[in-house]
Protein backbone atom coordinates (compact mmCIF):
# COMPACT_ATOMS: atom_id res chain seq x y z
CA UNK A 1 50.72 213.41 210.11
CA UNK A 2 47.46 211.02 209.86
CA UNK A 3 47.56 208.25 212.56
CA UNK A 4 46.65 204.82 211.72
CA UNK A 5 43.66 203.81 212.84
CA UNK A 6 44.42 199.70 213.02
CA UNK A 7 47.59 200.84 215.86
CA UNK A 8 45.73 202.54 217.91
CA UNK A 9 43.70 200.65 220.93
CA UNK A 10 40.90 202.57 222.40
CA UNK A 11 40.05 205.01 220.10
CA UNK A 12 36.85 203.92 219.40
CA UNK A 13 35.63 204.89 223.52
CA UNK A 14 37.69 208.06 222.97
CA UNK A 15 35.69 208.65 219.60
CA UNK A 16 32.79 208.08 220.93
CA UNK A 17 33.10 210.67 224.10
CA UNK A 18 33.86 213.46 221.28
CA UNK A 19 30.78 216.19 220.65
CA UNK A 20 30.42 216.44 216.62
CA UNK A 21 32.33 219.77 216.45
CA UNK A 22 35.46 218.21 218.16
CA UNK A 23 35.07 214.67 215.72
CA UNK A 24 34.74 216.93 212.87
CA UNK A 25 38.29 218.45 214.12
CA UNK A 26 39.92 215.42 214.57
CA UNK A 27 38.62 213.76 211.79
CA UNK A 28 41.25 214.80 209.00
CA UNK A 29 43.75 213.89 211.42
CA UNK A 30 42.50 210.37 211.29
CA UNK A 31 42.66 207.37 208.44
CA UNK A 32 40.97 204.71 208.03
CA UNK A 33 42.32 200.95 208.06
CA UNK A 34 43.79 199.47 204.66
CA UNK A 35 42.68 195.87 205.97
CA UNK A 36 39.68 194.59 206.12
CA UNK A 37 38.11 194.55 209.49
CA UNK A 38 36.38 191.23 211.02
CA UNK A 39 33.37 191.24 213.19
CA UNK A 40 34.09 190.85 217.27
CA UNK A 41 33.09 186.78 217.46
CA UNK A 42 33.22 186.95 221.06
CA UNK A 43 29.89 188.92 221.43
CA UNK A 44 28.17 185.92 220.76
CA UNK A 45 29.69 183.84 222.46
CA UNK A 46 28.91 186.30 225.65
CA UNK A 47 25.76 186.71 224.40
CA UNK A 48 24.87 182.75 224.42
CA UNK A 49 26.09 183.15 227.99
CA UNK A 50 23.81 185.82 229.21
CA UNK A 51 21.02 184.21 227.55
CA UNK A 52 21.60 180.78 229.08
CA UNK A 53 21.72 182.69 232.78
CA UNK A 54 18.91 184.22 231.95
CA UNK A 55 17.08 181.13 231.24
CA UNK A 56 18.61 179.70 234.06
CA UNK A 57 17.61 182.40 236.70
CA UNK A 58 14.00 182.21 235.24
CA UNK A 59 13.56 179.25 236.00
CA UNK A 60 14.67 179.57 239.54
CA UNK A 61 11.66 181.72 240.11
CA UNK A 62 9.41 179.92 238.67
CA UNK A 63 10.32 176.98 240.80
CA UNK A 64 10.42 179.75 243.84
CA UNK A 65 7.03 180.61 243.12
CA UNK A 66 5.51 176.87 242.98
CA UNK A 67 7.88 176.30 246.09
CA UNK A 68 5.92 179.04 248.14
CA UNK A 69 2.49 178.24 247.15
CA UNK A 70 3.45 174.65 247.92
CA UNK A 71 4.25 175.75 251.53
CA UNK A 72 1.40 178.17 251.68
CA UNK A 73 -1.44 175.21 250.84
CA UNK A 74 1.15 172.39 252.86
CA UNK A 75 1.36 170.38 249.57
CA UNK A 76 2.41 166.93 250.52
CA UNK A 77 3.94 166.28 246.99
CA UNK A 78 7.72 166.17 246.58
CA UNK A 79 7.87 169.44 244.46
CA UNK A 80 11.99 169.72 243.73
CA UNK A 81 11.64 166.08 242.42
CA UNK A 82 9.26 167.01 239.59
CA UNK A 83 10.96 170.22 238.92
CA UNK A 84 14.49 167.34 238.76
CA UNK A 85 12.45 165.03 236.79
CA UNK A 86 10.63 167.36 234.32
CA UNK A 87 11.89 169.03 231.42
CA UNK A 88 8.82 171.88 230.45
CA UNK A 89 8.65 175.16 228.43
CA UNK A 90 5.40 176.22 229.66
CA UNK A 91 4.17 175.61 233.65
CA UNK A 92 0.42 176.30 234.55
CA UNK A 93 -0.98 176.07 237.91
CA UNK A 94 -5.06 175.67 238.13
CA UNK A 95 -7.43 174.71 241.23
CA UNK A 96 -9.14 171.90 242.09
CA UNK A 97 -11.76 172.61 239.29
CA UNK A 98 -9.10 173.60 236.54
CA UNK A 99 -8.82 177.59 236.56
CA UNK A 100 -5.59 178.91 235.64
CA UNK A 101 -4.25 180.71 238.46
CA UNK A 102 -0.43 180.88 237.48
CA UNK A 103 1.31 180.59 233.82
CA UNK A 104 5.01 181.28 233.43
CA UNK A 105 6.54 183.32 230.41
CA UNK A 106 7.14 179.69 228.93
CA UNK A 107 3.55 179.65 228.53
CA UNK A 108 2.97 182.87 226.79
CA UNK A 109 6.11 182.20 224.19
CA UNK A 110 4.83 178.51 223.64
CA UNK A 111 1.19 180.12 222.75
CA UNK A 112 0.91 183.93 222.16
CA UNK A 113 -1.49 184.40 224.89
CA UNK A 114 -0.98 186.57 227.71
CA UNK A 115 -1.24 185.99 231.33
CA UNK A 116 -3.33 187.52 231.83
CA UNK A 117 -5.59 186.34 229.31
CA UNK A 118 -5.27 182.66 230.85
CA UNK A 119 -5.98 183.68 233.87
CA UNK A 120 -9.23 182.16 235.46
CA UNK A 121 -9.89 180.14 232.22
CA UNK A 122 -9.73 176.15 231.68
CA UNK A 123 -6.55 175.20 229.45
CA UNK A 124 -9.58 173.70 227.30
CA UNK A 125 -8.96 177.10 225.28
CA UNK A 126 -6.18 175.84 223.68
CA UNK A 127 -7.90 173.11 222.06
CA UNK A 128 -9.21 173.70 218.60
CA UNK A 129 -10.12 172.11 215.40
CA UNK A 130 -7.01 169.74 215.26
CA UNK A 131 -7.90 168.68 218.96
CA UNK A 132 -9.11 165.14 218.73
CA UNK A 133 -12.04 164.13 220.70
CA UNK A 134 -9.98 160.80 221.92
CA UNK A 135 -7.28 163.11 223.45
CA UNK A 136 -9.48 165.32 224.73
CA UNK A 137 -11.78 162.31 226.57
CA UNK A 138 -8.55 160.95 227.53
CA UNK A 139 -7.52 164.12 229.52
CA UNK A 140 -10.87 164.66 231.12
CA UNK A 141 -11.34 161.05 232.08
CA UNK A 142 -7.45 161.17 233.84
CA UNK A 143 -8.13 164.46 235.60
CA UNK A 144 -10.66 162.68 237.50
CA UNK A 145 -8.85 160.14 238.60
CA UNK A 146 -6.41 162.31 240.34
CA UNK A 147 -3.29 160.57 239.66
CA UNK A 148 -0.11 162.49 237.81
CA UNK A 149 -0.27 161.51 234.19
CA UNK A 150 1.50 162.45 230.86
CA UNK A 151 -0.64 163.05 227.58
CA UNK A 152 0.42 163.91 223.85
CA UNK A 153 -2.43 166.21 222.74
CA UNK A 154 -2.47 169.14 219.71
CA UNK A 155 -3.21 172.47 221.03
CA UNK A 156 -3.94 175.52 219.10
CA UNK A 157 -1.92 179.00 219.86
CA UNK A 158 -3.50 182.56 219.71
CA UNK A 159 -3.03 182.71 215.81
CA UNK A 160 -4.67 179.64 215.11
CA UNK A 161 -1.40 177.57 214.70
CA UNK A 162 -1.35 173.80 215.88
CA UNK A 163 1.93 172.24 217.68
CA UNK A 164 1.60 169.21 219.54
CA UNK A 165 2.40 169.74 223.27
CA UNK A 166 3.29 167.03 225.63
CA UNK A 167 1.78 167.48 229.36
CA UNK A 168 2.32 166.48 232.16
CA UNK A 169 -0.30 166.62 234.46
CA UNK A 170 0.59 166.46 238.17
CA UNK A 171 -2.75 166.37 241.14
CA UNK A 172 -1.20 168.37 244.17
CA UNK A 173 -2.81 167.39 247.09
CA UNK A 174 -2.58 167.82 251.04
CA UNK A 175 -5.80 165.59 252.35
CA UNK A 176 -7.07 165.99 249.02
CA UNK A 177 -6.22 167.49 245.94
CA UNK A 178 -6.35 171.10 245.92
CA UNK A 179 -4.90 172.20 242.42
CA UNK A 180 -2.87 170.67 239.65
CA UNK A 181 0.38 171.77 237.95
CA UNK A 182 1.28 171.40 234.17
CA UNK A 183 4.71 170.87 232.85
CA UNK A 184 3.65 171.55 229.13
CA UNK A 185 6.32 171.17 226.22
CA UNK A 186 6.27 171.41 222.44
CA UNK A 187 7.20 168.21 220.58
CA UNK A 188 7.41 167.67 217.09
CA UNK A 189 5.19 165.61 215.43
C-alpha cells in the first residue's frame, strides 16, 4: 500500500537520513501529494529576525570598540550619547591629522572599499569628480576649527558611483583633540 505523503509529519528528516540505495527502496512505497504545496512563510519571518540581531549585535561591537579606545586615550567626550544621538551606516575613526585608523563593515558596504584599503589614508579618497569644491572647503575649513559638525557632501565609491553621504564629524579630545570619529550615512538626493 503507498502512504500519503501530505499525512505523514517528519518524513522529510527521515528522508533525508536515507543513503540513495535505501531511498531508492522506499521510494515506490511512497506518493506524492495531490495538493499543491505552499512555501514555509515563516522562514522569513525568522530570517528578518536573525538579520535584525545580527545588525543589532554588530553594532554593539562597534560601539565596544570606540568605547575601549575612548578609555585607552581618556577621551573626555560623552561617547554613549553620540552613539544615542546618531543614526550612521558607516563609522571611521582617524588621528589628529585625519588617517583612518578604524572603519566598520558599514563602511566597506556603503563604499566597496576594504579596510584595509582605508587604512592610513585621508577620507579625501572618496571625493571625486561630483565632489564640489564648496563642500570640500567647507569640510576642511570645519576640521580646523575642532568643533563636532554635520556636512552633506557627494562621495564617490570604489566603482566610480556617486551617493550623497551625510557626516557627522565629531573632534575627540582629552586636553586637546587627539582623533575624530565619523558617523557617515547615505541620503538620497
Amino acid at each position: 500500500m503507498k502512504n500519503n505523503l501530505t499525512d505523514m509529519m517528519g518524513l522529510d528528516l527521515y528522508l533525508s537520513q536515507l543513503t540513495d540505495k535505501k531511498y531508492q527502496k522506499v521510494k515506490p512505497q511512497l506518493e506524492t501529494a495531490s495538493t499543491k504545496t505552499m512555501p514555509l512563510l515563516s522562514w522569513d519571518v525568522c530570517m528578518q529576525g536573525q538579520s535584525k540581531q545580527l545588525e543589532a549585535a554588530r553594532k554593539r561591537m562597534e560601539r565596544d570598540y570606540i568605547f575601549k579606545q575612548a578609555k585607552k586615550f581618556n577621551w573626555k567626550n560623552d561617547i554613549k550619547q553620540l552613539f544615542f544621538e546618531t543614526a550612521y551606516e558607516a563609522l571611521i575613526l582617524t588621528d589628529a591629522q585625519q588617517h583612518i585608523l578604524w572603519v566598520n563593515e558599514g563602511f566597506t558596504a556603503m563604499t566597496g572599499y576594504s579596510k584595509e584599503f582605508a587604512l592610513h589614508k585621508k577620507p579625501a579618497f572618496l571625493q571625486g569628480k561630483q565632489t564640489t569644491p564648496e563642500s570640500k572647503k567647507s569640510i576642511r575649513e570645519k576640521l580646523k576649527l575642532k568643533q563636532p559638525f554635520q556636512e552633506v557632501i557627494i562621495n564617490h565609491k570604489k566603482n566610480n558611483e556617486p551617493y550623497t553621504c551625510e557626516v557627522k564629524i565629531i573632534p575627540l579630545y582629552t586636553e586637546r583633540t587627539t582623533h575624530f570619529i565619523a558617523f557617515e550615512r547615505q541620503v538620497s538626493s
